[in-house]
N, C-alpha and C. Protein backbone atom coordinates (compact mmCIF):
# COMPACT_ATOMS: atom_id res chain seq x y z
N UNK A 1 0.85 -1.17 0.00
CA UNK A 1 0.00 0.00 0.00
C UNK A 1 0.90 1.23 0.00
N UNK A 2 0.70 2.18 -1.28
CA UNK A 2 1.61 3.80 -1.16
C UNK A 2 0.78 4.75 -0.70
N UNK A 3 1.02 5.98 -0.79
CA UNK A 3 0.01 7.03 -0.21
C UNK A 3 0.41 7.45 -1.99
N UNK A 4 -0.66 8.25 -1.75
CA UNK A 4 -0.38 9.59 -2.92
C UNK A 4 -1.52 10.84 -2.45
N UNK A 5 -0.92 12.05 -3.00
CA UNK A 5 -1.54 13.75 -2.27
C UNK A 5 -1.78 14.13 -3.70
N UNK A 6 -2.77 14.92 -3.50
CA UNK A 6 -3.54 15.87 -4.78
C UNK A 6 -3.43 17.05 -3.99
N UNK A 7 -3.79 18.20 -4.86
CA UNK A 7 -4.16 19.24 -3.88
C UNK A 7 -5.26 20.34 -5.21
N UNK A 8 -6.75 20.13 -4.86
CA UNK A 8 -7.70 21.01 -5.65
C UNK A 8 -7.87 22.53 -5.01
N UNK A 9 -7.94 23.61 -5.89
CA UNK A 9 -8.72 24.88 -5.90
C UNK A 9 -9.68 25.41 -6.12
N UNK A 10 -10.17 26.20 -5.45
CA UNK A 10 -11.54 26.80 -6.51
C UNK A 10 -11.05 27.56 -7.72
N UNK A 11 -11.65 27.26 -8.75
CA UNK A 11 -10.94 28.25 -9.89
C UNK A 11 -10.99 30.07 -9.33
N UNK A 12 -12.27 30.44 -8.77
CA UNK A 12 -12.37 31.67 -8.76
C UNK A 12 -13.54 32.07 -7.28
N UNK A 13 -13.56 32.72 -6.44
CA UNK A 13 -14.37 33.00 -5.62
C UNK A 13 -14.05 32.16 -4.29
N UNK A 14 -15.24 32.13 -3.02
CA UNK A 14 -14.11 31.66 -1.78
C UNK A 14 -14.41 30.09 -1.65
N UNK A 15 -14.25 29.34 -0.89
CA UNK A 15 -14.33 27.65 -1.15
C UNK A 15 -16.16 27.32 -0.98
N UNK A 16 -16.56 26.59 -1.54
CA UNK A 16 -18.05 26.68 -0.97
C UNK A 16 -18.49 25.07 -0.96
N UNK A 17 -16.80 24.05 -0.48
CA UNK A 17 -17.05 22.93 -0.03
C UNK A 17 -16.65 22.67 0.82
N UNK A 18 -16.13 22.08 1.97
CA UNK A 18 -15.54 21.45 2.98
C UNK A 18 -14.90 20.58 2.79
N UNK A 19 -13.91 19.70 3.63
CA UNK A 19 -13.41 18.60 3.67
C UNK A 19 -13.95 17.11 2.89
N UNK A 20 -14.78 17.07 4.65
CA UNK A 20 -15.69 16.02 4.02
C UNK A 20 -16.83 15.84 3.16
N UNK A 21 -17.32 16.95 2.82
CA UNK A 21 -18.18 16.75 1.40
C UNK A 21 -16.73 16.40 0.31
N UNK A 22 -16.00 16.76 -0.08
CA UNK A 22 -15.03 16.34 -1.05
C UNK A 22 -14.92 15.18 -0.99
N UNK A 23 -14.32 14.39 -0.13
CA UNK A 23 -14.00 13.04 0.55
C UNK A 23 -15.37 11.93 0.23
N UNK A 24 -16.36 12.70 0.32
CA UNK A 24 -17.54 11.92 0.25
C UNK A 24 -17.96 12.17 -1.16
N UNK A 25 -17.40 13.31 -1.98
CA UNK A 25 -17.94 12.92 -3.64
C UNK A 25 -16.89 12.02 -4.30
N UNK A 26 -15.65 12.16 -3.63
CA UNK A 26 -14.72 11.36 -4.18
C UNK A 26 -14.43 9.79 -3.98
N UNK A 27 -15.20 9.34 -2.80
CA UNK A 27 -15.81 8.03 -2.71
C UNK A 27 -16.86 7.82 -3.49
N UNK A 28 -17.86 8.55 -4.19
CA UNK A 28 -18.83 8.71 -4.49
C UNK A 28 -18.37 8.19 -6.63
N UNK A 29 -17.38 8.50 -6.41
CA UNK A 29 -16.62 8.57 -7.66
C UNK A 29 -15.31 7.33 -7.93
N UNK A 30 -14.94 6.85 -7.36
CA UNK A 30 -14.46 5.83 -6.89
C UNK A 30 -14.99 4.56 -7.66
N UNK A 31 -13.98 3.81 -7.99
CA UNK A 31 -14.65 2.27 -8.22
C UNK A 31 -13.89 1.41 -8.15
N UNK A 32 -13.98 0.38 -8.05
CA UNK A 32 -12.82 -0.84 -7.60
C UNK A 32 -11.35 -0.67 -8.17
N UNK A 33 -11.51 -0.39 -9.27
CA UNK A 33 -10.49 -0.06 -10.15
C UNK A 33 -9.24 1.20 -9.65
N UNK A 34 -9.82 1.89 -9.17
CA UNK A 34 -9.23 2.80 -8.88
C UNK A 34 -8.36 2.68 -7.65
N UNK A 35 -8.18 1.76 -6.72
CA UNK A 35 -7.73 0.82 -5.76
C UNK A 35 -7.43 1.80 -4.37
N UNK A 36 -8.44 2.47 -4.23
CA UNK A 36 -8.29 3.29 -3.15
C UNK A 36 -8.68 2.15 -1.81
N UNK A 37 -7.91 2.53 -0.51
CA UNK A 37 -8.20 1.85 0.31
C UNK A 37 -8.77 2.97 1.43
N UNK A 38 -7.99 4.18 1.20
CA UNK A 38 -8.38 5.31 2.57
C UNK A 38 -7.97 6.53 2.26
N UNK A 39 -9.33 7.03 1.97
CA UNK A 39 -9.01 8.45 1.64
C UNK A 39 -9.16 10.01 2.34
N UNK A 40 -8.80 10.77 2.67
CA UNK A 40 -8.86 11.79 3.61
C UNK A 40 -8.49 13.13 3.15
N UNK A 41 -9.50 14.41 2.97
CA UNK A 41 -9.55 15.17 2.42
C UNK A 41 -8.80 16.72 3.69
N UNK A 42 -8.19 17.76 3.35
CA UNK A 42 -8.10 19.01 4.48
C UNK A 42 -7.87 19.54 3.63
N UNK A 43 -8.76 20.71 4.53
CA UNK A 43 -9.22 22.37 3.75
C UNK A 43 -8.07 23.14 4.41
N UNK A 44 -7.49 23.89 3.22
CA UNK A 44 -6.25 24.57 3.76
C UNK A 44 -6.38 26.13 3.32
N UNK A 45 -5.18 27.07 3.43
CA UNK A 45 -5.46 28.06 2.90
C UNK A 45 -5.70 27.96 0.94
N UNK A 46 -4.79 27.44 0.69
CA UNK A 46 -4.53 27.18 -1.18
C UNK A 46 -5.53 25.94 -1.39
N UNK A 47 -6.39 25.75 -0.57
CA UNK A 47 -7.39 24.63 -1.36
C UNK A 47 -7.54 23.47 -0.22
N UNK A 48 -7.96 22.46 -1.24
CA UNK A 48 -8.16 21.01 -0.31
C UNK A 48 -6.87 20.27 -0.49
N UNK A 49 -6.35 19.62 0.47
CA UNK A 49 -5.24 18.44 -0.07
C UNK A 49 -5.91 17.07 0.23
N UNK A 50 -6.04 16.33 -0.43
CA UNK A 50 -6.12 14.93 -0.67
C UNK A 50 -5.33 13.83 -0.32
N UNK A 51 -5.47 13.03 0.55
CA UNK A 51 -4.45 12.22 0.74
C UNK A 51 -5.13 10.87 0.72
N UNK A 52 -4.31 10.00 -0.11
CA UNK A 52 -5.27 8.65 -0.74
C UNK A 52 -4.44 7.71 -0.32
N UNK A 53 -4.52 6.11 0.75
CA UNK A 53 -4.05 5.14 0.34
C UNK A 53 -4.27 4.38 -0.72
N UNK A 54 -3.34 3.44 -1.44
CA UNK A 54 -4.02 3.28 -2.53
C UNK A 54 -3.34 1.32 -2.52
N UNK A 55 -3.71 0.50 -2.88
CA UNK A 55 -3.50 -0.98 -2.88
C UNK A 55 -2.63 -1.00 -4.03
N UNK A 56 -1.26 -0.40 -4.19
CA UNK A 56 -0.62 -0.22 -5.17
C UNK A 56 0.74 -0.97 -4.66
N UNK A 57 1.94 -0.60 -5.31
CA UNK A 57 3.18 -0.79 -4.89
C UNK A 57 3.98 0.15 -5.46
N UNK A 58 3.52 0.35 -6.50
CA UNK A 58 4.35 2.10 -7.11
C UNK A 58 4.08 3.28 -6.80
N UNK A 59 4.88 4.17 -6.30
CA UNK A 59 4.44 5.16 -5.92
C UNK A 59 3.75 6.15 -6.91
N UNK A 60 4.59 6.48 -8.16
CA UNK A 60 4.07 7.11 -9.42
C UNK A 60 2.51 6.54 -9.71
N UNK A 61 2.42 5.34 -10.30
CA UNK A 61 1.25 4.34 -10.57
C UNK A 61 -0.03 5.13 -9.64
N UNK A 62 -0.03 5.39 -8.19
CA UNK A 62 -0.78 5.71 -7.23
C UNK A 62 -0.94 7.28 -7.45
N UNK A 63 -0.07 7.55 -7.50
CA UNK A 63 -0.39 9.10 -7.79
C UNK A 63 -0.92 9.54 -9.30
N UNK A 64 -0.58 8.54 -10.32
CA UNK A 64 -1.72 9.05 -11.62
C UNK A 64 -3.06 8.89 -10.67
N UNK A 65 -3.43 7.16 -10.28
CA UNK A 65 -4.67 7.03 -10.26
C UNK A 65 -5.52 7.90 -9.61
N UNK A 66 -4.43 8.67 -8.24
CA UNK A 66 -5.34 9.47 -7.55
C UNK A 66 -5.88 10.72 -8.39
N UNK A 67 -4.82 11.36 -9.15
CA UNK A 67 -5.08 12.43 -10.18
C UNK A 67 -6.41 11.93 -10.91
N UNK A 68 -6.17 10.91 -11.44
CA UNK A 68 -7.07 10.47 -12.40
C UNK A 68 -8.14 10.27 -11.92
N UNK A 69 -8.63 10.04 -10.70
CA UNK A 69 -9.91 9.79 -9.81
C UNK A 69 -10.27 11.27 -9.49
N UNK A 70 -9.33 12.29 -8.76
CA UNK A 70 -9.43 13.97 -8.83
C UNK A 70 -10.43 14.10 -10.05
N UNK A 71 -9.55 13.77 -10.98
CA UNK A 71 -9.97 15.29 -12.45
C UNK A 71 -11.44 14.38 -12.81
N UNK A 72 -11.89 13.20 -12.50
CA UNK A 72 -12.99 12.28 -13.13
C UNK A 72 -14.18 12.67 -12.40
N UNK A 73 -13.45 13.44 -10.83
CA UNK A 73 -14.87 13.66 -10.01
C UNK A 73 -15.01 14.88 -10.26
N UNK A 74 -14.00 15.75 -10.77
CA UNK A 74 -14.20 17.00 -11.49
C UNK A 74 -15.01 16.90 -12.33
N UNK A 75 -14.96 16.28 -13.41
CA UNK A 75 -15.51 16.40 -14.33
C UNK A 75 -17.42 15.37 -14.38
N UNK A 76 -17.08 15.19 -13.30
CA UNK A 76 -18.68 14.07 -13.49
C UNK A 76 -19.47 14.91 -12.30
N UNK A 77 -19.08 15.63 -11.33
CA UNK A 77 -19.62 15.89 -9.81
C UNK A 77 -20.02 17.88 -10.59
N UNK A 78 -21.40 18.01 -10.82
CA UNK A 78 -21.36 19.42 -10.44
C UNK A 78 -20.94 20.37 -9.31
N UNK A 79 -20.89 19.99 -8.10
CA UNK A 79 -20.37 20.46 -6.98
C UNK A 79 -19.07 20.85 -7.40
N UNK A 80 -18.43 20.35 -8.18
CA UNK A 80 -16.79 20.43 -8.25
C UNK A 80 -16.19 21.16 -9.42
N UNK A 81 -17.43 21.37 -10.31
CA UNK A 81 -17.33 21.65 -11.56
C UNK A 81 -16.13 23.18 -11.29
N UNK A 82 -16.48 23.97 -10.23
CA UNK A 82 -15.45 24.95 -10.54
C UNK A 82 -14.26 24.90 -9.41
N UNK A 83 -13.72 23.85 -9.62
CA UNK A 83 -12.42 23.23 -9.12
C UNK A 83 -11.51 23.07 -9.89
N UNK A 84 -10.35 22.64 -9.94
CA UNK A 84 -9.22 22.25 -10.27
C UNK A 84 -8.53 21.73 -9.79
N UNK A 85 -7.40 20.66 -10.16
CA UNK A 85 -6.17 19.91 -9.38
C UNK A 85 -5.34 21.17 -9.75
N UNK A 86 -4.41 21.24 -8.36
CA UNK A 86 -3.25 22.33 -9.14
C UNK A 86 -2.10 22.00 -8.54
């Protein structure tokens, strides 16, 4: 098991999600495939950071998927729609 960190923004205006609503669209978004085991979201000044275990052994490998799970709940979750990974 590796970790891997994201870290999302609001594109423009002040945050109008929390932690765990993130955490909970991003389980929400999630599928076996994506081999998350434990995921944990904090609201910071520059955004949310993301921190994902993942049932991997590569560290790189874990950090696409987490990206790739990020930008998928971006793009499927209206809540998130004016977010970004940055």
């Amino acid at each position: 098991m590796v970790t891997a960190l994201a870290r999302i923004a609001r594109l423009a205006g002040p945050p109008d999600l929390d932690a765990a609503t993130v955490t909970a669209l991003l389980w929400d978004t999630a599928t076996t495939a994506d081999r998350i085991e434990h995921v944990r979201a904090r609201a910071g000044p520059d955004g949310i950071d993301i921190l994902a275990f993942l049932d991997l052994t590569d560290p790189e490998e874990a950090h696409l998927r987490l990206r790739a799970l990020v930008q998928r709940a971006i793009a499927t979750t209206p809540r998130l729609r004016a977010w970004r990974v940055i």
